[in-house]
Every structure is written in C-alpha cells, then in structure tokens.
PDB file of N, CA and C in Angstrom:
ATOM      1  N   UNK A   1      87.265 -38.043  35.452  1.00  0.00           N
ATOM      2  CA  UNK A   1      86.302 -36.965  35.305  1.00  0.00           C
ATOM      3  C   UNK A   1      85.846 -36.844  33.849  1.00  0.00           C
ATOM      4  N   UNK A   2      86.797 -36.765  32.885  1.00  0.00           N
ATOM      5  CA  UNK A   2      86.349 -36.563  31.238  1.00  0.00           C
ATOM      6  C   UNK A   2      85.559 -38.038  31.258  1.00  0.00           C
ATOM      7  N   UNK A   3      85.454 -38.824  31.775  1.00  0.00           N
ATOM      8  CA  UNK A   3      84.944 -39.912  31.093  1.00  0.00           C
ATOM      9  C   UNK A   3      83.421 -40.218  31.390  1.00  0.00           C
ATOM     10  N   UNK A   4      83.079 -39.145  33.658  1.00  0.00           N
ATOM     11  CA  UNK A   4      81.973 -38.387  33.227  1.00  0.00           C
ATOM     12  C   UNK A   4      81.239 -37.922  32.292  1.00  0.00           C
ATOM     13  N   UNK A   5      81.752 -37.017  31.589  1.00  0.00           N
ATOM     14  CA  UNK A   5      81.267 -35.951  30.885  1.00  0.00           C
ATOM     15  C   UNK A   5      80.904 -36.605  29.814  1.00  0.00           C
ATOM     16  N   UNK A   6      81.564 -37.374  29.246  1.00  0.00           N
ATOM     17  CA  UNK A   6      81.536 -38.138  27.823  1.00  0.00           C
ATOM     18  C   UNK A   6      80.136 -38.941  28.154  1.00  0.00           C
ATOM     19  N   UNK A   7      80.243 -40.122  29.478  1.00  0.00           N
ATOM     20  CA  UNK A   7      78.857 -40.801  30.037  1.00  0.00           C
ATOM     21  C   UNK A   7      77.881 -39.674  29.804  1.00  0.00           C
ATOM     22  N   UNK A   8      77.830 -38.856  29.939  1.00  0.00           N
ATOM     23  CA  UNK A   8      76.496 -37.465  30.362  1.00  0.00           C
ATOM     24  C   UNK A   8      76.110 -37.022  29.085  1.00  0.00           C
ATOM     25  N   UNK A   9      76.919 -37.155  27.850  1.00  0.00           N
ATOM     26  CA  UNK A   9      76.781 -36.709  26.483  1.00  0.00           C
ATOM     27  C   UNK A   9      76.236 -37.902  25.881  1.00  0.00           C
ATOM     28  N   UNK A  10      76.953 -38.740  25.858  1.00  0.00           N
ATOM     29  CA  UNK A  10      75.896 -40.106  25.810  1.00  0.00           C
ATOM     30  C   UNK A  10      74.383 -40.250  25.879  1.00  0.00           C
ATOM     31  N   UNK A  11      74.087 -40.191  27.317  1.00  0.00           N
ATOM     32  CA  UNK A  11      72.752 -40.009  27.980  1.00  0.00           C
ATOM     33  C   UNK A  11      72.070 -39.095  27.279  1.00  0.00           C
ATOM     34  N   UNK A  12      72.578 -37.477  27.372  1.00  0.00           N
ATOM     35  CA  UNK A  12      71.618 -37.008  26.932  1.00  0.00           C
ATOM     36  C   UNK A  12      71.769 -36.769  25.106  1.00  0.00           C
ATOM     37  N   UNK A  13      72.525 -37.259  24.775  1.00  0.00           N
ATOM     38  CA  UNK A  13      72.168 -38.027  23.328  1.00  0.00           C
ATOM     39  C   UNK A  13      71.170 -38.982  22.852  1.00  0.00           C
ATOM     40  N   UNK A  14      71.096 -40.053  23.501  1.00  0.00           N
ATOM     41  CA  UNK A  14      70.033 -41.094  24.018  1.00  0.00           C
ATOM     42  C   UNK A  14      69.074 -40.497  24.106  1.00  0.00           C
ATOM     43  N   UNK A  15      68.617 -39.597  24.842  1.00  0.00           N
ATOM     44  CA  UNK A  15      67.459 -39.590  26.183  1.00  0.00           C
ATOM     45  C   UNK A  15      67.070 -38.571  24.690  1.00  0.00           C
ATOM     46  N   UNK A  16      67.404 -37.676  24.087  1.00  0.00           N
ATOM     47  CA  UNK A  16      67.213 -36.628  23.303  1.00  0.00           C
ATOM     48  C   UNK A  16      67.163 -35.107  23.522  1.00  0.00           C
ATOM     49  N   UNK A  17      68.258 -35.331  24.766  1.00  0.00           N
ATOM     50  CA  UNK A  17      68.963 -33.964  25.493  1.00  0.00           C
ATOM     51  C   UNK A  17      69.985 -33.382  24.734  1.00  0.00           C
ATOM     52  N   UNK A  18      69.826 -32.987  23.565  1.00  0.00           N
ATOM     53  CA  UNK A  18      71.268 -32.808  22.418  1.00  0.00           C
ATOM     54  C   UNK A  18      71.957 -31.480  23.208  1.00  0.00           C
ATOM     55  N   UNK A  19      71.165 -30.357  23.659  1.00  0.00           N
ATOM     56  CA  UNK A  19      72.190 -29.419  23.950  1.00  0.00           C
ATOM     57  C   UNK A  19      72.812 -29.950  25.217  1.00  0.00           C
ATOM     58  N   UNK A  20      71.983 -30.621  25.936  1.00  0.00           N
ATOM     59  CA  UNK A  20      72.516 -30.816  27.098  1.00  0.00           C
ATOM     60  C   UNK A  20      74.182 -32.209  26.686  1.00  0.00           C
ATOM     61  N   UNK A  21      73.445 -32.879  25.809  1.00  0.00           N
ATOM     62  CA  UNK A  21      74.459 -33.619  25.224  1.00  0.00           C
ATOM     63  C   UNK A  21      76.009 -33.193  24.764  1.00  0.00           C
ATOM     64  N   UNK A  22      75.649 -31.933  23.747  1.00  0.00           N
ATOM     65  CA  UNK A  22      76.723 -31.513  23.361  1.00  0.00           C
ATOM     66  C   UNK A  22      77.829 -30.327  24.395  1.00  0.00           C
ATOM     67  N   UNK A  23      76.672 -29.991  25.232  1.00  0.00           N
ATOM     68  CA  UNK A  23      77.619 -29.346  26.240  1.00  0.00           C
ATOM     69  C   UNK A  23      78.558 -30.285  27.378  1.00  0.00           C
ATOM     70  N   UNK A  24      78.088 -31.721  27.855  1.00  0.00           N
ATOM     71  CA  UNK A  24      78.852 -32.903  28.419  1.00  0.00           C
ATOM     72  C   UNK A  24      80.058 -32.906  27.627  1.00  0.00           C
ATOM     73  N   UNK A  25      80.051 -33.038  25.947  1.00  0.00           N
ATOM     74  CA  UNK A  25      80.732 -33.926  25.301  1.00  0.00           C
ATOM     75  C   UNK A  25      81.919 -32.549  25.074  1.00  0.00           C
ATOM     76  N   UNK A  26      81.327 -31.268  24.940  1.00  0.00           N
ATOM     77  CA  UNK A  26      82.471 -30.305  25.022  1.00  0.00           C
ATOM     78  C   UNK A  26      83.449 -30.263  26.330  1.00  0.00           C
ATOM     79  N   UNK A  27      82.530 -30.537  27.198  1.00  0.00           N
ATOM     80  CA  UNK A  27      83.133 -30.185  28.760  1.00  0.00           C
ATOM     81  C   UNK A  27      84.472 -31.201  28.878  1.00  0.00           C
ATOM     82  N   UNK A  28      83.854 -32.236  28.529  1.00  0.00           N
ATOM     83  CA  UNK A  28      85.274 -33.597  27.764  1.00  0.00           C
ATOM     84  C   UNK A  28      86.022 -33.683  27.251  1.00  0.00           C
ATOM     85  N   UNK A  29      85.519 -32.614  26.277  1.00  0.00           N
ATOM     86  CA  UNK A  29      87.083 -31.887  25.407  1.00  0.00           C
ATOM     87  C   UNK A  29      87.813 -31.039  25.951  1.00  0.00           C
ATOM     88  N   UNK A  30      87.621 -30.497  27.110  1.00  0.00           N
ATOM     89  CA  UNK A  30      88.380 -29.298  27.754  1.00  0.00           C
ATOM     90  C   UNK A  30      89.415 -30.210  28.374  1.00  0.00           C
ATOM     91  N   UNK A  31      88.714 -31.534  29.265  1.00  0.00           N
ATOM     92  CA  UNK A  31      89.807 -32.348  30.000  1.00  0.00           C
ATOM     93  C   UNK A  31      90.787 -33.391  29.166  1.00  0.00           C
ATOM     94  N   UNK A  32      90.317 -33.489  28.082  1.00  0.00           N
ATOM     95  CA  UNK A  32      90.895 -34.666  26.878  1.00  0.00           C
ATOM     96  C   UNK A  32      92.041 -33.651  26.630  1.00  0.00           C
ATOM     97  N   UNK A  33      91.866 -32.061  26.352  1.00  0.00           N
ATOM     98  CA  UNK A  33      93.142 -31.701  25.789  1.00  0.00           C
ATOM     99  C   UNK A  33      93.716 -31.235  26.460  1.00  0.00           C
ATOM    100  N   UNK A  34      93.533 -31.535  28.155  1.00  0.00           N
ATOM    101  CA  UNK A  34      94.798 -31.421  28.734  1.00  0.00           C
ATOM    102  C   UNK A  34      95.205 -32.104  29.593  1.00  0.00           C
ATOM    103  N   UNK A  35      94.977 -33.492  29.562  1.00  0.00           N
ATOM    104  CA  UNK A  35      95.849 -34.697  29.862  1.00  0.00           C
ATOM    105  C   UNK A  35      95.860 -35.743  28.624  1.00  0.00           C
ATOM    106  N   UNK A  36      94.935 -36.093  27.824  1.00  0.00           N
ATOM    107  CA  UNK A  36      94.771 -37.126  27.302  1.00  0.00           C
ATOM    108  C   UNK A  36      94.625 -36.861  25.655  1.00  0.00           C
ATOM    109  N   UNK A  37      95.329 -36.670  25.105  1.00  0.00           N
ATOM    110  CA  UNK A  37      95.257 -36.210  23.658  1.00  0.00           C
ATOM    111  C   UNK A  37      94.752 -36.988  22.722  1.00  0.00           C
ATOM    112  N   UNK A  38      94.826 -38.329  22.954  1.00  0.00           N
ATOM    113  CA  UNK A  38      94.617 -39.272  21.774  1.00  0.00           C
ATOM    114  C   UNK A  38      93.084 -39.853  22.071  1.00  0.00           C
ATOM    115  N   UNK A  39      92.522 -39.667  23.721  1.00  0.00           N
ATOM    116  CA  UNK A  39      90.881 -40.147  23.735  1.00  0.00           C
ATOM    117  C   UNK A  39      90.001 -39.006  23.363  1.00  0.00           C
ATOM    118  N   UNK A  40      90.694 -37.396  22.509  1.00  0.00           N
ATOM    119  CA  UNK A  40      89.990 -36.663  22.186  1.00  0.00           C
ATOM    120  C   UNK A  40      89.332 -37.439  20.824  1.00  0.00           C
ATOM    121  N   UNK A  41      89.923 -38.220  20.477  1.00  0.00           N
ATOM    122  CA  UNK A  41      88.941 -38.874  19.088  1.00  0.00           C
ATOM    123  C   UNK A  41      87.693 -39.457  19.696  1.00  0.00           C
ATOM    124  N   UNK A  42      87.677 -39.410  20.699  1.00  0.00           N
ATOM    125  CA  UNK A  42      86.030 -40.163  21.086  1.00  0.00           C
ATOM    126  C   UNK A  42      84.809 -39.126  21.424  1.00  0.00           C
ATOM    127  N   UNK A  43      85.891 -37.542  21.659  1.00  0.00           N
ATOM    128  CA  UNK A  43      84.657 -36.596  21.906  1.00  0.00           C
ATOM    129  C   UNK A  43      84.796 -36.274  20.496  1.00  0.00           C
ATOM    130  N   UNK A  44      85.672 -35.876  19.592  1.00  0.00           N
ATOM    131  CA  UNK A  44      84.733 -35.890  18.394  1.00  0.00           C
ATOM    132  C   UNK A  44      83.751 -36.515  17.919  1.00  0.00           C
ATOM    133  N   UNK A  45      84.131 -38.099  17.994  1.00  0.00           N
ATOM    134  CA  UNK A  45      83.411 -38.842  17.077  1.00  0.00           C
ATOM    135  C   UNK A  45      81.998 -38.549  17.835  1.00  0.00           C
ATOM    136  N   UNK A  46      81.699 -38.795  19.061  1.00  0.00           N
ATOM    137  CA  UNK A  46      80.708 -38.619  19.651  1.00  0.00           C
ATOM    138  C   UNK A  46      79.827 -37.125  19.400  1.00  0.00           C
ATOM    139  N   UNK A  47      80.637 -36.161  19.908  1.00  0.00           N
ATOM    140  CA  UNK A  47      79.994 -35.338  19.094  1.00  0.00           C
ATOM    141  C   UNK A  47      79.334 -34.802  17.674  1.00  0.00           C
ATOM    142  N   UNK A  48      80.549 -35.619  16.212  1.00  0.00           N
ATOM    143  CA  UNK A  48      79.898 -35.578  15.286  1.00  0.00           C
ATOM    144  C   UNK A  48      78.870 -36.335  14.809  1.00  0.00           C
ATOM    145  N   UNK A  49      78.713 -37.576  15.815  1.00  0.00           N
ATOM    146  CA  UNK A  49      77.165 -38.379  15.564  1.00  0.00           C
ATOM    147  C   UNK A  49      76.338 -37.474  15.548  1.00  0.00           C
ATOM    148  N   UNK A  50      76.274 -37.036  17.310  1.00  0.00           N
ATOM    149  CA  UNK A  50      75.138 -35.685  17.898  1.00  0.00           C
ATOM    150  C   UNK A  50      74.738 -35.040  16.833  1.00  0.00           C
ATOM    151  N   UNK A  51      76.169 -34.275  16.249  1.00  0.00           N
ATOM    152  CA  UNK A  51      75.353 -33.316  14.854  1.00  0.00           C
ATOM    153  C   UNK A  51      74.488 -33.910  13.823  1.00  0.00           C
ATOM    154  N   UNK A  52      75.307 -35.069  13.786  1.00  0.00           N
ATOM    155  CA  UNK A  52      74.557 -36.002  12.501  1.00  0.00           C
ATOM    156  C   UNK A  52      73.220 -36.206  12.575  1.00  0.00           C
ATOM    157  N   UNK A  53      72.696 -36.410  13.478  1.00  0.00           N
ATOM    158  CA  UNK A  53      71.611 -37.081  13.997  1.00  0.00           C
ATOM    159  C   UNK A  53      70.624 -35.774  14.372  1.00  0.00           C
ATOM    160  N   UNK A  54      71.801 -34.792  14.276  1.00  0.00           N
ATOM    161  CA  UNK A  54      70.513 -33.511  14.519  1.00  0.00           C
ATOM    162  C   UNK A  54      70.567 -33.002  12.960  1.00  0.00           C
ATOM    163  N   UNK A  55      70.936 -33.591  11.881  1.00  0.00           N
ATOM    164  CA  UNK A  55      70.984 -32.795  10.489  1.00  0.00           C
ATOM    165  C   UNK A  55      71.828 -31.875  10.661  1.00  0.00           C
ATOM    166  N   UNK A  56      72.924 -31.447  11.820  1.00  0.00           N
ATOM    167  CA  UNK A  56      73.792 -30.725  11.056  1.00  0.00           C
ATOM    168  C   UNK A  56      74.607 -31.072  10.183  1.00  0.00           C
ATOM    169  N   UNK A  57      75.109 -31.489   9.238  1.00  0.00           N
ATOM    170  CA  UNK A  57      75.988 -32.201   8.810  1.00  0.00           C
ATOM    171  C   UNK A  57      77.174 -31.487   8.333  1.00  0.00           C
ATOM    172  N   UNK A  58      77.493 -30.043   8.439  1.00  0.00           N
ATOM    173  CA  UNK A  58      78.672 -29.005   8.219  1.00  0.00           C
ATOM    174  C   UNK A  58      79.177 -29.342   9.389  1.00  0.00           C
ATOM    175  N   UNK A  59      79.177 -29.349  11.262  1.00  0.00           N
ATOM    176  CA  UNK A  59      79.219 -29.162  12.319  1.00  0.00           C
ATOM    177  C   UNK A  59      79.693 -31.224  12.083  1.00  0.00           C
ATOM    178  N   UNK A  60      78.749 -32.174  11.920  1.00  0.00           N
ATOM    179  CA  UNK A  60      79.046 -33.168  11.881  1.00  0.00           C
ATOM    180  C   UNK A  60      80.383 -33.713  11.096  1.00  0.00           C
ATOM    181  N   UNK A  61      80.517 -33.049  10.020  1.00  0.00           N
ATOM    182  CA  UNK A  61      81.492 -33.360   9.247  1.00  0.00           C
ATOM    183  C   UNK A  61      83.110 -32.759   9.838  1.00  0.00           C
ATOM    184  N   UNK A  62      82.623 -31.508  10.262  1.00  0.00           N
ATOM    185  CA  UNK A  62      83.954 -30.796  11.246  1.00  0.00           C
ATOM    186  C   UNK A  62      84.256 -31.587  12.021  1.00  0.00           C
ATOM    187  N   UNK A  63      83.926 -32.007  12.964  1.00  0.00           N
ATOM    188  CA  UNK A  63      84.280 -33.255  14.070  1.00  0.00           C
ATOM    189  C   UNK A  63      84.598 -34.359  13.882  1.00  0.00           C
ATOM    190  N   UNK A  64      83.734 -35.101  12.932  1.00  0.00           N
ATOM    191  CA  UNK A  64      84.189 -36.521  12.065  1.00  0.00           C
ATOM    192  C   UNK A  64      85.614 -36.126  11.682  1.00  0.00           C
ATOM    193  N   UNK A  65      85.470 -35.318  10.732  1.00  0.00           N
ATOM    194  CA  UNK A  65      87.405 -34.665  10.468  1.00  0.00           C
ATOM    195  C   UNK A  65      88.340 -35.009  11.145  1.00  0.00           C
ATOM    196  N   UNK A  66      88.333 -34.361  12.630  1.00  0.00           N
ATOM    197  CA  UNK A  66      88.722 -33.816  13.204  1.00  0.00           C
ATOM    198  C   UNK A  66      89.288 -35.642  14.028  1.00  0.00           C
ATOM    199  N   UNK A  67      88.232 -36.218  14.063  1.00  0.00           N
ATOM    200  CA  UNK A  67      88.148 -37.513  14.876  1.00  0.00           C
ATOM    201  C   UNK A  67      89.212 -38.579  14.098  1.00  0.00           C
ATOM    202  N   UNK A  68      89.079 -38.312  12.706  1.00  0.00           N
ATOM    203  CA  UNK A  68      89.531 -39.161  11.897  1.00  0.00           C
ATOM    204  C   UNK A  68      90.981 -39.206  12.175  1.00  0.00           C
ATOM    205  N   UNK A  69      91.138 -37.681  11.806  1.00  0.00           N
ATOM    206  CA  UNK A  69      92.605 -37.257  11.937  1.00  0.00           C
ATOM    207  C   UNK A  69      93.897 -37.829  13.085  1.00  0.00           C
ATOM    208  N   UNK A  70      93.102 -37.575  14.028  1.00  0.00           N
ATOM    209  CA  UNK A  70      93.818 -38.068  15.612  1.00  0.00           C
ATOM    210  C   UNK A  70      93.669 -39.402  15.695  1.00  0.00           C
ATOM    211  N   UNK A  71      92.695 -40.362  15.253  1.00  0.00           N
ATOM    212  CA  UNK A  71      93.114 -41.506  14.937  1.00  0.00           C
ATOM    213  C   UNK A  71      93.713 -42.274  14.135  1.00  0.00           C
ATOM    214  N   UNK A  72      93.949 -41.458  13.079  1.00  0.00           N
ATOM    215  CA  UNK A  72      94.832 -41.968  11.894  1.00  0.00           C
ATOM    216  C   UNK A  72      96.557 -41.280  12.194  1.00  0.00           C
ATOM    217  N   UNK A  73      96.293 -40.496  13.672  1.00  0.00           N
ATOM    218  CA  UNK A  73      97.531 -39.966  13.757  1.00  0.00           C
ATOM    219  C   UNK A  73      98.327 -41.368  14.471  1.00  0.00           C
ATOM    220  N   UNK A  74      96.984 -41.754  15.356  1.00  0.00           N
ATOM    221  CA  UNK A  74      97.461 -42.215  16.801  1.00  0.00           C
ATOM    222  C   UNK A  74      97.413 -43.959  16.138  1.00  0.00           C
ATOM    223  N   UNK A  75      97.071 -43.706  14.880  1.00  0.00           N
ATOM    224  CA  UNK A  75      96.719 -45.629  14.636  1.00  0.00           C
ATOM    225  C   UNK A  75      95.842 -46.183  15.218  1.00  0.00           C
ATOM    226  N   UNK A  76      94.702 -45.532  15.810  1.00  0.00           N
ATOM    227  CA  UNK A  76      93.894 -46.086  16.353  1.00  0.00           C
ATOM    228  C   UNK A  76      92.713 -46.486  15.492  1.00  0.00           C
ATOM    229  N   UNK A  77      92.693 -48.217  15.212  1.00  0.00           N
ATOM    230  CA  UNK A  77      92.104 -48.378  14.267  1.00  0.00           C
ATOM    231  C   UNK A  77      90.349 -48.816  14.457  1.00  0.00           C
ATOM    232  N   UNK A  78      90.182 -48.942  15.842  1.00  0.00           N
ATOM    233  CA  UNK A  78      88.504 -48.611  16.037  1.00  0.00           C
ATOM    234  C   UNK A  78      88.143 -47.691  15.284  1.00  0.00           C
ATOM    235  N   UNK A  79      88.723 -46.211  15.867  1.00  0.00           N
ATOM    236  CA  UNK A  79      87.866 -44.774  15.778  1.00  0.00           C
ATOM    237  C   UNK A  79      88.165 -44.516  14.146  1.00  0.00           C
ATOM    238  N   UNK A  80      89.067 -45.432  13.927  1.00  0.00           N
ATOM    239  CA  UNK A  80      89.362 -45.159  12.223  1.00  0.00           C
ATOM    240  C   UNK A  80      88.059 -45.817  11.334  1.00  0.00           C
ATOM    241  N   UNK A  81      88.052 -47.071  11.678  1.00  0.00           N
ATOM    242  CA  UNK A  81      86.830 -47.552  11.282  1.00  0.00           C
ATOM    243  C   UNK A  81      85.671 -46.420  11.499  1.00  0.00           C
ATOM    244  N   UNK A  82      85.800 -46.237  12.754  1.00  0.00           N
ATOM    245  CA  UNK A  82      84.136 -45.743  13.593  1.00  0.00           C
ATOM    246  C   UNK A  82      84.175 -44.030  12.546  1.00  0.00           C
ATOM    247  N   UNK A  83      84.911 -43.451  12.488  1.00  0.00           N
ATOM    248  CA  UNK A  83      84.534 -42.354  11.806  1.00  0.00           C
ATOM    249  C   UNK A  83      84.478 -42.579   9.951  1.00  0.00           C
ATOM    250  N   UNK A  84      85.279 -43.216  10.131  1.00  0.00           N
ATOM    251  CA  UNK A  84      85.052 -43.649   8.288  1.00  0.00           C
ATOM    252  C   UNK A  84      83.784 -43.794   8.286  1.00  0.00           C
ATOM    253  N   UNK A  85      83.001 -44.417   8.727  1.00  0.00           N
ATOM    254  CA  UNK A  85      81.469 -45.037   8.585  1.00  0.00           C
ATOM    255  C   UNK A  85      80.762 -43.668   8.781  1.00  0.00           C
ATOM    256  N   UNK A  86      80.860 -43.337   9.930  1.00  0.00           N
ATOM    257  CA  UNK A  86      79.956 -42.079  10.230  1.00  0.00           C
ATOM    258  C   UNK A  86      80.180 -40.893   9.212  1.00  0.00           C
ATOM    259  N   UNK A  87      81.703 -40.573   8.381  1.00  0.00           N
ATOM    260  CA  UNK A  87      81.821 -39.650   7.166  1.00  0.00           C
ATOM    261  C   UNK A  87      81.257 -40.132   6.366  1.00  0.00           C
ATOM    262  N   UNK A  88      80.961 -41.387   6.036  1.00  0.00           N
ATOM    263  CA  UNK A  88      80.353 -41.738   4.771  1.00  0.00           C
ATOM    264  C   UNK A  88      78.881 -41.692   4.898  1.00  0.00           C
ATOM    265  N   UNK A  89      77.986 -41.498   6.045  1.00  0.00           N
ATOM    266  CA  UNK A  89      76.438 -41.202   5.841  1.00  0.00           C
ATOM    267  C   UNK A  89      76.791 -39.369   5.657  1.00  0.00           C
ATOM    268  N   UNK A  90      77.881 -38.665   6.104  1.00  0.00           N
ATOM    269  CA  UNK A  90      77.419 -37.292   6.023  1.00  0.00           C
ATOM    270  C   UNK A  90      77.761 -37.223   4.392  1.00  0.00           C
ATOM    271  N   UNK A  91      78.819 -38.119   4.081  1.00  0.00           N
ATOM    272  CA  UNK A  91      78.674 -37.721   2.629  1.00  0.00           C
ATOM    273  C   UNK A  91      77.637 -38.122   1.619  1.00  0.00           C
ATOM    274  N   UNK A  92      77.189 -39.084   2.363  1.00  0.00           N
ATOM    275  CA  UNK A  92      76.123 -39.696   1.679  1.00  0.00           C
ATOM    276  C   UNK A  92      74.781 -38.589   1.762  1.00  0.00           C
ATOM    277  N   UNK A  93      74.464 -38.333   2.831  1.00  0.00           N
ATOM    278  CA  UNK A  93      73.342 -36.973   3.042  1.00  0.00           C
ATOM    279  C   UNK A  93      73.512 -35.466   2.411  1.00  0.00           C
ATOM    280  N   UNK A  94      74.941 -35.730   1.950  1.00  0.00           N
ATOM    281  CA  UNK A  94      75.254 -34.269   1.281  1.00  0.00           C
ATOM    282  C   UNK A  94      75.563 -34.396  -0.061  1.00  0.00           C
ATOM    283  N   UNK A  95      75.133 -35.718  -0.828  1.00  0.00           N
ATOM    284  CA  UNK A  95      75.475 -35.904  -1.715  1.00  0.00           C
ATOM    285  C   UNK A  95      76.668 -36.431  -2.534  1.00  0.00           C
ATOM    286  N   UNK A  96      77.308 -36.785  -1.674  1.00  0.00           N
ATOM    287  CA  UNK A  96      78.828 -36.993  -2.300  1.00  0.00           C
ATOM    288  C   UNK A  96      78.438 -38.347  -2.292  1.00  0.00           C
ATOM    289  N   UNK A  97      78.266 -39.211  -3.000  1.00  0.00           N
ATOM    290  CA  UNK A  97      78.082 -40.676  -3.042  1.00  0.00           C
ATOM    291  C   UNK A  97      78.765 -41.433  -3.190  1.00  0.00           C
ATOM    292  N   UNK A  98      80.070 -40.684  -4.349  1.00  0.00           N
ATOM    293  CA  UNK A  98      81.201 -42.076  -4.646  1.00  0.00           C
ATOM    294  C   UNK A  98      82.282 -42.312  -3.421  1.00  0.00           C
ATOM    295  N   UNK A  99      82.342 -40.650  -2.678  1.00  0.00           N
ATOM    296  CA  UNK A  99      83.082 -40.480  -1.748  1.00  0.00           C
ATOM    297  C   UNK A  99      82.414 -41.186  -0.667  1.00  0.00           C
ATOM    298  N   UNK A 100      81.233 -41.246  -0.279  1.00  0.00           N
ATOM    299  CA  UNK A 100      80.610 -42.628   1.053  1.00  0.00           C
ATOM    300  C   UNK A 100      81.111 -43.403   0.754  1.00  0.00           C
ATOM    301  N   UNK A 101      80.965 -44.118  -0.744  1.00  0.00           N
ATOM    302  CA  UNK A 101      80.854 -45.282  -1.014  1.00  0.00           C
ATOM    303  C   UNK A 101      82.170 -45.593  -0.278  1.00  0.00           C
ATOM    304  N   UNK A 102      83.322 -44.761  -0.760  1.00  0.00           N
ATOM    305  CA  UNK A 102      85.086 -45.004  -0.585  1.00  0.00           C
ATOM    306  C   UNK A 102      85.472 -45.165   0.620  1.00  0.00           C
ATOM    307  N   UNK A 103      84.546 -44.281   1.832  1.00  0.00           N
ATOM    308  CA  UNK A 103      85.121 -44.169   3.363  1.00  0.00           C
ATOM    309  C   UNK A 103      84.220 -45.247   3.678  1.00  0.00           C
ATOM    310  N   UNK A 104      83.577 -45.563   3.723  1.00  0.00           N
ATOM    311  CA  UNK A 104      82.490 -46.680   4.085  1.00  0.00           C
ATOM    312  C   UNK A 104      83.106 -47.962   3.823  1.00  0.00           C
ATOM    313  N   UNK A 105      82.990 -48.304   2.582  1.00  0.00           N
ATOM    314  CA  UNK A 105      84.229 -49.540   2.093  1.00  0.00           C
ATOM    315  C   UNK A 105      85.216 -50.020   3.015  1.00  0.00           C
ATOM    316  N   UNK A 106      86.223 -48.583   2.910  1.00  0.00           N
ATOM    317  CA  UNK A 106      87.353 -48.736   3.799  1.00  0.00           C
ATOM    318  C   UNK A 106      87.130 -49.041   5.301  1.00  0.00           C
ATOM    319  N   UNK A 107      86.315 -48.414   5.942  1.00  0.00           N
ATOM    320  CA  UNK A 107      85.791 -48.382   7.206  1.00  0.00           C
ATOM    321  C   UNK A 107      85.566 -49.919   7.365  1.00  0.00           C
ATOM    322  N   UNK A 108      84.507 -50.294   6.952  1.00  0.00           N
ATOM    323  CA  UNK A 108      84.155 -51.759   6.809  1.00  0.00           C
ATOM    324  C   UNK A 108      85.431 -52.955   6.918  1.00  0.00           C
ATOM    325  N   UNK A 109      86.229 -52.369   6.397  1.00  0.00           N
ATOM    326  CA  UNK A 109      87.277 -53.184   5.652  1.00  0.00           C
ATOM    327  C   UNK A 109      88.610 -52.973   7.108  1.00  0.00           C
ATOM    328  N   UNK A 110      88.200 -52.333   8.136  1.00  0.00           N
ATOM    329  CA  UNK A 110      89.247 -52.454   9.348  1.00  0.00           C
ATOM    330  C   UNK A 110      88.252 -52.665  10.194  1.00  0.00           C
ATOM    331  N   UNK A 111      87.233 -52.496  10.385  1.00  0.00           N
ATOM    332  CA  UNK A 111      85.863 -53.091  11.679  1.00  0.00           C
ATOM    333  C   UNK A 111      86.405 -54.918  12.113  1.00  0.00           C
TER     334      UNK A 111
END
C-alpha cells in the first residue's frame, strides 16, 4: 500500500500535481512509520525534491535532513548519495556554496 502512495506522489510530481503530490507522499509516511522505518528515507527524499522544485527550500531542506539522517542511520548508501546531492542545490539556492560544494562532492563520491 505505502508504495501506492509513494507511485501517486511521483505522478503527481511529474504531471505538476504538487499538492496532490505531497499529500500521496505524506499518506506514505503514515504507513512507512508504522511498519517500515528505514523506506521512510524515500518519502523524505521524495518529498524534499517536491519542495525543491516548488522553491520551498526551508520545507525542502527539513526533509532532505530528515532523509539523510535515516540513511546515514540505516547505511543506506543510495539515499545517502541521493540526498547529499539534493542538500547541496538547496544549499546552493540559499547561498551556502562551500557547504554544496562539500555535500555534493561527497554525494558524488558514493553514487
């Protein structure tokens, strides 16, 4: 079922259904945190694109966080890569440049 929801946040990410997007990708988080703890790094990351891509980048950066964290808990070194990259355009859009440069690098450097 969460993996529904995640497909449906996708789509309407794609399609340019963001609320409809971000309400799939929440609905995913309700079922991720209560069977599956460690594929909640994919509704973050997914969700903090969404923000990204809508210019939130406070909301984007919360989730990227958040994504990083549980994969650096869980060793999961995709979503480690995959959010390193995606923190480093919000830092890059918010100005922090040496700090992109650093998560980006690194990111690169486990892809």
């Amino acid at each position: 079922m969460e993996a529904s929801y995640l497909n449906l946040g996708v789509l309407g990410d794609k399609t340019g259904d963001t609320d409809k997007a971000r309400k799939n990708f929440e609905e995913s988080q309700g079922f991720n945190q209560e069977n599956h703890i460690t594929s909640l790094v994919a509704v973050y990351t997914n969700l903090g694109n969404l923000f990204l891509n809508r210019q939130d980048l406070a909301k984007a950066e919360e989730n990227l966080d958040k994504a990083y964290l549980i994969a650096r808990e869980t060793n999961n070194q995709e979503y480690l890569a995959i959010t390193q990259l995606s923190l480093g355009s919000v830092y890059f859009r918010t100005g922090r440049k040496p700090e992109a440069y650093r998560v980006i690098e690194s990111g690169l450097g486990l892809s």
